[in-house]
Protein backbone atom coordinates (compact mmCIF):
# COMPACT_ATOMS: atom_id res chain seq x y z
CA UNK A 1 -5.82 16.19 0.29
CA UNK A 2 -4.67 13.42 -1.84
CA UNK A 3 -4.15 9.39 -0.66
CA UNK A 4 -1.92 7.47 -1.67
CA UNK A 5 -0.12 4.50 -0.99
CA UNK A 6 4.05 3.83 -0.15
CA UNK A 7 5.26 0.11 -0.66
CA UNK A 8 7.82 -1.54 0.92
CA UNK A 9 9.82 -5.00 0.24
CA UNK A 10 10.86 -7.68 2.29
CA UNK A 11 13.62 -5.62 4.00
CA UNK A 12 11.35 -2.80 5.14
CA UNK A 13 12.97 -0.67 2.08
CA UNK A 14 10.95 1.49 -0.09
CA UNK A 15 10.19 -0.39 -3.33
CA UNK A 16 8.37 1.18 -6.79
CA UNK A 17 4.97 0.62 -6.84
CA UNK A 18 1.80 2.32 -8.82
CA UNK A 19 1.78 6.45 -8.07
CA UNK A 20 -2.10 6.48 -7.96
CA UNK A 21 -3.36 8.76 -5.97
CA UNK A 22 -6.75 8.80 -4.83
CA UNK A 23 -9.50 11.66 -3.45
CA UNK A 24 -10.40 9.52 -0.36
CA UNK A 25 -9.63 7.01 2.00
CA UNK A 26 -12.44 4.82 0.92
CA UNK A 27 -10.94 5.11 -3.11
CA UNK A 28 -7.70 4.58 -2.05
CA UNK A 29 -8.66 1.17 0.06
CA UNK A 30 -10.75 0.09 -2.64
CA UNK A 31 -8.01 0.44 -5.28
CA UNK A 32 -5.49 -1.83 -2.66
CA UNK A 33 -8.32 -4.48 -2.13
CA UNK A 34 -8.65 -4.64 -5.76
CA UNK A 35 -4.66 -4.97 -6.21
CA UNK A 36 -2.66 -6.14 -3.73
CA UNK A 37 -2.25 -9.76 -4.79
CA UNK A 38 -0.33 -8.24 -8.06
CA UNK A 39 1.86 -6.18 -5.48
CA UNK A 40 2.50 -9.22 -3.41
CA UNK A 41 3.83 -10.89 -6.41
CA UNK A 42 5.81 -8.29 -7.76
CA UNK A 43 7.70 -8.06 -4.35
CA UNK A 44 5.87 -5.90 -2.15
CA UNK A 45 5.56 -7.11 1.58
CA UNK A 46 3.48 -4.18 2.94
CA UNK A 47 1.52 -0.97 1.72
CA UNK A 48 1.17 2.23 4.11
CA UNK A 49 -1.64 4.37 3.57
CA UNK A 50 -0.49 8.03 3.16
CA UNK A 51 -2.77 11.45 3.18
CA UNK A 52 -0.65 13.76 1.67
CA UNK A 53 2.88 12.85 4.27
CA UNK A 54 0.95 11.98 7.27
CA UNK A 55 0.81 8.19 7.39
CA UNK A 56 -2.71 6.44 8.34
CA UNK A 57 -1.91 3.40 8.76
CA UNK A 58 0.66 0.33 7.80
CA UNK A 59 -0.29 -2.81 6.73
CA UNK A 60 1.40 -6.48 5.48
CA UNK A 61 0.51 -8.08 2.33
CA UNK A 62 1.85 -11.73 3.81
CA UNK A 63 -0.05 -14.22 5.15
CA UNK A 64 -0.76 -14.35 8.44
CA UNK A 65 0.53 -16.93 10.81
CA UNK A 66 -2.14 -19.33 12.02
């Protein structure tokens, strides 16, 4: 089953992002580490981590609050 990722702006909206899609977890997690600081620029505030429609997992690209 393919991975892929969904991005979403500030306002929790869908925004367009890259349609890669990837033949594992591991691939597709690679690809984001490799990426997301172009993402964050371009106006995405948080990636979820999709196999096929079942979503894996959500996560921010902001900076954390220390």
């Amino acid at each position: 089953m393919p991975w892929s990722w969904r991005y979403e702006g500030t306002d929790g909206r869908a925004v367009v992002g890259p349609a890669e899609q990837f033949g594992s977890q591991a691939d597709a997690e690679s690809w984001i580490g490799q990426t997301w600081r172009e993402l964050a620029t371009a106006g995405v505030t948080s990636v979820i981590l999709t196999e096929d429609e079942r979503v894996e997992y959500k996560m921010s690209l902001l900076p954390s609050a220390e």
